[in-house]
C-alpha atoms as a PDB file:
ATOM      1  CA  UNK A   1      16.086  15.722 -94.826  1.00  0.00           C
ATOM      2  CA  UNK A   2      17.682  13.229 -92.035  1.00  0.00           C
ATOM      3  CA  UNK A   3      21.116  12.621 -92.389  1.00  0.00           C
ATOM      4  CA  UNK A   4      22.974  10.601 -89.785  1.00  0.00           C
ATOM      5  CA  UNK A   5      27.004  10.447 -90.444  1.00  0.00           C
ATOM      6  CA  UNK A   6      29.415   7.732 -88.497  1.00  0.00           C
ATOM      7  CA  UNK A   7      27.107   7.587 -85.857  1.00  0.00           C
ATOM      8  CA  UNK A   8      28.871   5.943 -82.464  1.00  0.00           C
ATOM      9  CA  UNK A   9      26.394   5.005 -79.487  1.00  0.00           C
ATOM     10  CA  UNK A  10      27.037   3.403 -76.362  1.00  0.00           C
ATOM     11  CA  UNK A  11      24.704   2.446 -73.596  1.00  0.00           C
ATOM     12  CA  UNK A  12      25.801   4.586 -70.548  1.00  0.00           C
ATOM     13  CA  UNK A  13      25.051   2.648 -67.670  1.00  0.00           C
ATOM     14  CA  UNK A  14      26.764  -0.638 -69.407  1.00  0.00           C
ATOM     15  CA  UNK A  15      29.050   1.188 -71.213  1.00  0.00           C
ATOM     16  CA  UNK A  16      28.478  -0.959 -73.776  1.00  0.00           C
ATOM     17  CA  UNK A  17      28.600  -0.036 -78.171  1.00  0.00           C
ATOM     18  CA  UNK A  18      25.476  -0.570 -79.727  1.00  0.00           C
ATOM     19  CA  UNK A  19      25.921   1.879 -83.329  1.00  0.00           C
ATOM     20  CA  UNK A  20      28.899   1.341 -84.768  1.00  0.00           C
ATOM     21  CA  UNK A  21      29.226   4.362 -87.334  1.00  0.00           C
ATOM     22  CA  UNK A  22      25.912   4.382 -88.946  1.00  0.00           C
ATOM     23  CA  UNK A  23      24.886   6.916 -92.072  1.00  0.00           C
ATOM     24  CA  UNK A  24      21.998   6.835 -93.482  1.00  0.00           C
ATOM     25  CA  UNK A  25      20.518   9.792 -95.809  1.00  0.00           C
ATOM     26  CA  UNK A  26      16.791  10.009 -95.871  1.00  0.00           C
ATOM     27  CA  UNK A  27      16.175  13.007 -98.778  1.00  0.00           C
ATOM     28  CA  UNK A  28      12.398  14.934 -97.662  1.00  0.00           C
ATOM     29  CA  UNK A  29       9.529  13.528 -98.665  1.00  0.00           C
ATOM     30  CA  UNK A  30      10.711   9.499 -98.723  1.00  0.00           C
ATOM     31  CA  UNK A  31       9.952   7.176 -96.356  1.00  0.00           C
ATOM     32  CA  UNK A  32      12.259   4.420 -95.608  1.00  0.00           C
ATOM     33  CA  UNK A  33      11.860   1.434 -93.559  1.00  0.00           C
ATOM     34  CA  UNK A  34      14.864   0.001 -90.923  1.00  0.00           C
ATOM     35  CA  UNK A  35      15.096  -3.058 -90.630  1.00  0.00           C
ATOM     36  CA  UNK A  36      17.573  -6.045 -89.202  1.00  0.00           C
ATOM     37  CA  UNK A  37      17.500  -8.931 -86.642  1.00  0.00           C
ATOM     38  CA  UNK A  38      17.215  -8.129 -82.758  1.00  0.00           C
ATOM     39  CA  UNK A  39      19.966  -6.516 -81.555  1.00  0.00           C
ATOM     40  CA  UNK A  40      20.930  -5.062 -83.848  1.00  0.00           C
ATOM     41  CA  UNK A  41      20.444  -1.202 -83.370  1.00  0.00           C
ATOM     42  CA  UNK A  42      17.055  -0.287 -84.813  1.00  0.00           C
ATOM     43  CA  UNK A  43      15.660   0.901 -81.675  1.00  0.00           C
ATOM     44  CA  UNK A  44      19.076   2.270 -80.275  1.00  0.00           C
ATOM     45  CA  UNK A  45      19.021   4.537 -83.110  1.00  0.00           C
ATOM     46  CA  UNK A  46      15.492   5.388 -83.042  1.00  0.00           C
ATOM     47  CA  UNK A  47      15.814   6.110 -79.125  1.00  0.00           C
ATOM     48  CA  UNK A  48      18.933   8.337 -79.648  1.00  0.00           C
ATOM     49  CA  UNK A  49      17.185  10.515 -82.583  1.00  0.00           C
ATOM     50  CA  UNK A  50      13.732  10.768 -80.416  1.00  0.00           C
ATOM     51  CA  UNK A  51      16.391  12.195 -77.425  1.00  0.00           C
ATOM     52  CA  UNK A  52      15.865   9.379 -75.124  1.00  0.00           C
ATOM     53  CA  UNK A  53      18.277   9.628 -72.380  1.00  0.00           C
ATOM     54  CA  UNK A  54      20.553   6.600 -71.405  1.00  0.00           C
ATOM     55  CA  UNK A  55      22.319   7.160 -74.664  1.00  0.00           C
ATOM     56  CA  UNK A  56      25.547   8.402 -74.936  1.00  0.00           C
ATOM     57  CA  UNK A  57      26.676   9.759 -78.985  1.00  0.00           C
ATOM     58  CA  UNK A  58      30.566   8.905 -78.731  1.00  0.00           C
ATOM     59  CA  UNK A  59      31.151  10.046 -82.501  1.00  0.00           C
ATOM     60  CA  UNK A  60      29.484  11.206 -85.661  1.00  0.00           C
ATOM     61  CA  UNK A  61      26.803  13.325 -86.094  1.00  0.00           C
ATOM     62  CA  UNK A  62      22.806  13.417 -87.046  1.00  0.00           C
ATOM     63  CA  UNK A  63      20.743  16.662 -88.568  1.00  0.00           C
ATOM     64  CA  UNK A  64      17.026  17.238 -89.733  1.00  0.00           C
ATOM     65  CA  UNK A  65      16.508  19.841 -92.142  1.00  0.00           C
ATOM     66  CA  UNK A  66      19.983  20.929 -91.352  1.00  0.00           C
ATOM     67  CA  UNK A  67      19.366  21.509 -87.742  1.00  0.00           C
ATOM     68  CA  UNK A  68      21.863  19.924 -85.695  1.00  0.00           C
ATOM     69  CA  UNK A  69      19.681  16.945 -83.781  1.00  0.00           C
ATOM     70  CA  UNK A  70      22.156  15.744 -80.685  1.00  0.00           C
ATOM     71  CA  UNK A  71      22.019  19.383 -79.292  1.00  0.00           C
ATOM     72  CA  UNK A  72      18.308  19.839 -79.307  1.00  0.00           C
ATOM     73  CA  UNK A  73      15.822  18.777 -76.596  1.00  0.00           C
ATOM     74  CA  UNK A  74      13.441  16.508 -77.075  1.00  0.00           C
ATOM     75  CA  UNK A  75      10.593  18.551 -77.116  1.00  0.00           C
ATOM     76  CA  UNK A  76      12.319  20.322 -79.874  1.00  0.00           C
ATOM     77  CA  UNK A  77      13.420  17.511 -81.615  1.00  0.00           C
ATOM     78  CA  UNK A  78       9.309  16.590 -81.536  1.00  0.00           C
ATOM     79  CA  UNK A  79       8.572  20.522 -82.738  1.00  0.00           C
ATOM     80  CA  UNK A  80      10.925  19.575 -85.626  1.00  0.00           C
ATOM     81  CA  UNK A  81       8.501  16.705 -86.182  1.00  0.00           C
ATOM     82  CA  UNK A  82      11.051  13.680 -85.187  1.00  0.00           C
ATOM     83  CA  UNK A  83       9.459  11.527 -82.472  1.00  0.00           C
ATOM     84  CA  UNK A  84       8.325   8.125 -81.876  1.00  0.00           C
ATOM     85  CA  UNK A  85       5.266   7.008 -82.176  1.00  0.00           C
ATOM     86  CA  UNK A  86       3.835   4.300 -79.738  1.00  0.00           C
ATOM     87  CA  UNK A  87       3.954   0.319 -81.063  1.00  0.00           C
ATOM     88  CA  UNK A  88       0.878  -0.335 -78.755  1.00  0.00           C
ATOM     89  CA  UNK A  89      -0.661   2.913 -78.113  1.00  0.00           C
ATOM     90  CA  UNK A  90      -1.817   3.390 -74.598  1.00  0.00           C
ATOM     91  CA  UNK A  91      -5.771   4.524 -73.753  1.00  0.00           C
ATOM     92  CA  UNK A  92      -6.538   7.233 -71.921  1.00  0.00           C
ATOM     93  CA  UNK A  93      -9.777   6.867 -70.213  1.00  0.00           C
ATOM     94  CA  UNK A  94     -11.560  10.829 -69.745  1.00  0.00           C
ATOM     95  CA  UNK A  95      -9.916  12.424 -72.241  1.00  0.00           C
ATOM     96  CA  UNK A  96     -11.449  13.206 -75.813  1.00  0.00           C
ATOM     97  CA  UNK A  97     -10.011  12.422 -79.164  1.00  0.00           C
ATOM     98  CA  UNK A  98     -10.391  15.795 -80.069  1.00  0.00           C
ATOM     99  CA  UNK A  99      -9.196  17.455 -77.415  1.00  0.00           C
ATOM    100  CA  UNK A 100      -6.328  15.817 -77.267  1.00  0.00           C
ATOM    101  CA  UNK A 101      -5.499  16.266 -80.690  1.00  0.00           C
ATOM    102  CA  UNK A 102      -6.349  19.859 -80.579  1.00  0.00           C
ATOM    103  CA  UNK A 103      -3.795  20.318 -77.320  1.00  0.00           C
ATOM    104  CA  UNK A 104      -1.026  18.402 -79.190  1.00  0.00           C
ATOM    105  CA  UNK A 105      -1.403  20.564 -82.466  1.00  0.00           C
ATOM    106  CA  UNK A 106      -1.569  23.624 -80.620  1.00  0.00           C
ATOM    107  CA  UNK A 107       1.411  22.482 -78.762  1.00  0.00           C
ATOM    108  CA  UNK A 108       3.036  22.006 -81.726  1.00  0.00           C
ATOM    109  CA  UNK A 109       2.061  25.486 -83.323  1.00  0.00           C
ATOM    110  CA  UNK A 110       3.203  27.723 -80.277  1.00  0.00           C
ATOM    111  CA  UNK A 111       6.124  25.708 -80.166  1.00  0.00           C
ATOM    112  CA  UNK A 112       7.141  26.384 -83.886  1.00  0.00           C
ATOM    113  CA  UNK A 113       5.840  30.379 -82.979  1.00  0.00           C
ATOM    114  CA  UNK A 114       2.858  30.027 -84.645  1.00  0.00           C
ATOM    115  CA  UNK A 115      -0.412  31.259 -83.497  1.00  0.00           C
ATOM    116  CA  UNK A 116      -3.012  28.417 -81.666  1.00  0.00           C
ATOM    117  CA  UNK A 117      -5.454  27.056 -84.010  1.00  0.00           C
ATOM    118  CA  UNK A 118      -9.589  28.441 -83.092  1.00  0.00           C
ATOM    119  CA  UNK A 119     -11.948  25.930 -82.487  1.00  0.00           C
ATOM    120  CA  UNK A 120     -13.338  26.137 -85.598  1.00  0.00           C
ATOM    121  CA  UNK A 121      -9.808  25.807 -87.478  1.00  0.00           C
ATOM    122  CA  UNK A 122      -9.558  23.240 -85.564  1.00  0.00           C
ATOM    123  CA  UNK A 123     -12.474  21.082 -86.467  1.00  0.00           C
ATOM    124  CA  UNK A 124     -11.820  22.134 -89.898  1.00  0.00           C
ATOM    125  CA  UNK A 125      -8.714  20.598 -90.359  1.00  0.00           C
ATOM    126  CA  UNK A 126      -9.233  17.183 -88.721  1.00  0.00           C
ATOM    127  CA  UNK A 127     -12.871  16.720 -90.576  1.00  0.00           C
ATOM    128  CA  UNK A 128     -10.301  16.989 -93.666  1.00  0.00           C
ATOM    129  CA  UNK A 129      -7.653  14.790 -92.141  1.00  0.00           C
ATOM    130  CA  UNK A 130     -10.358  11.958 -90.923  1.00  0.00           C
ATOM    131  CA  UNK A 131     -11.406  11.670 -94.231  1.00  0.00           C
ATOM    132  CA  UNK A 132      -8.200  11.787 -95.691  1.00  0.00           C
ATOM    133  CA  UNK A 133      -6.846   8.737 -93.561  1.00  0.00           C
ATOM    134  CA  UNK A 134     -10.153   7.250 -93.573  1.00  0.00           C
ATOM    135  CA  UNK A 135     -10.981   7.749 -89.980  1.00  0.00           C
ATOM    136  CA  UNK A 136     -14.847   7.250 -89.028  1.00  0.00           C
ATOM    137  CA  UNK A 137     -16.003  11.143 -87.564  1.00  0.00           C
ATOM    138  CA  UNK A 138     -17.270   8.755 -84.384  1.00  0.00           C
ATOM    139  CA  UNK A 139     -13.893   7.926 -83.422  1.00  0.00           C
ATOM    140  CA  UNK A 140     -12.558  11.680 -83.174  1.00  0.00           C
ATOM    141  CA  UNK A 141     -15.628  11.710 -80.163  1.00  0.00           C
ATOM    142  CA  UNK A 142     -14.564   8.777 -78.352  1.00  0.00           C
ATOM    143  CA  UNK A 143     -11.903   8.727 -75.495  1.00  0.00           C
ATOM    144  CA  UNK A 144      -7.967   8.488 -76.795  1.00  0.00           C
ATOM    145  CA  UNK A 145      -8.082   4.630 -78.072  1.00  0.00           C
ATOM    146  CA  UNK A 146     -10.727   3.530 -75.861  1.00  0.00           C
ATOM    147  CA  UNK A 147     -12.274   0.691 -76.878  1.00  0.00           C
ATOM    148  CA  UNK A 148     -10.390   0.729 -80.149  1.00  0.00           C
ATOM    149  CA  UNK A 149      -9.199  -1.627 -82.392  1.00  0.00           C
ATOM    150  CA  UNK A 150      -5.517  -2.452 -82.460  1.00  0.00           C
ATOM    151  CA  UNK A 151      -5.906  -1.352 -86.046  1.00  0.00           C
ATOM    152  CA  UNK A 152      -7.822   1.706 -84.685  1.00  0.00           C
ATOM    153  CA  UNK A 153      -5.433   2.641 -81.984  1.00  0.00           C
ATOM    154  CA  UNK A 154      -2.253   2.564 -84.806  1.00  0.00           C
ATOM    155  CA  UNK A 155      -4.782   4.788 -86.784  1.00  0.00           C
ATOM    156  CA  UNK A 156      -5.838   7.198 -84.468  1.00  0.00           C
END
């Protein structure tokens, strides 16, 4: 579960409020959406969960699972599975779907002291999750988002 209480933020280099005592409860397993005009805090907040720096929490307090967020890093925010996900998702030219995929799992894995995944685990699991999300097999051999879609790129 996410639960952010009276949540204060200020830009540090402008010293300037932007979150003005936010809570928000998000119980496991719901999605919600955020929304609101510009300027209005959506990506202040997101920045500040994610661990962006430039942020400075002057009150309140924000937890996943129970785990206190504001004092983890953001790597281990990530491990904890909070992190932002790209609005235009960048290519990178040389370096394979799968592999990447299979680095950023394992990442995640040995991060969360689990064991790495095998090859064959590996290819296992994202045959299932391709079909699952309803991602051609051709894409997972293709370079990360080259030549994709923008519909691709947000799927991938």
């Amino acid at each position: 579960m996410l639960k952010i209480d009276n949540l204060h933020v200020k830009l540090e280099e402008e010293d300037k409020q932007i979150l003005k005592g936010l809570s928000l409860e998000v119980p496991a397993g719901q999605v919600h959406a955020i929304m609101g005009p510009n300027g209005s805090g959506k990506s202040t907040l997101s920045y500040v969960l994610s661990g962006r720096d430039g942020y400075e929490v002057t009150d309140g307090s924000a937890s996943l699972d129970g785990a206190d967020l504001l004092d983890m890093e953001p790597e281990e925010r990530a491990a904890a599975g909070l992190f932002l996900a790209f609005q235009y998702p960048v290519e990178i030219p040389g370096v394979g779907n799968m592999t990447f995929l299979r680095t950023a799992v394992n990442a995640q894995r040995k991060a969360r002291g689990e064991e790495e995944m095998t090859s064959g685990e590996f290819l296992k699991a994202i045959r299932e999750k391709a079909r699952e999300l309803q991602i051609d097999a051709e894409m997972l051999k293709r370079p990360v988002n080259v030549g994709f879609s923008g519909g691709e790129k947000k799927r991938n």
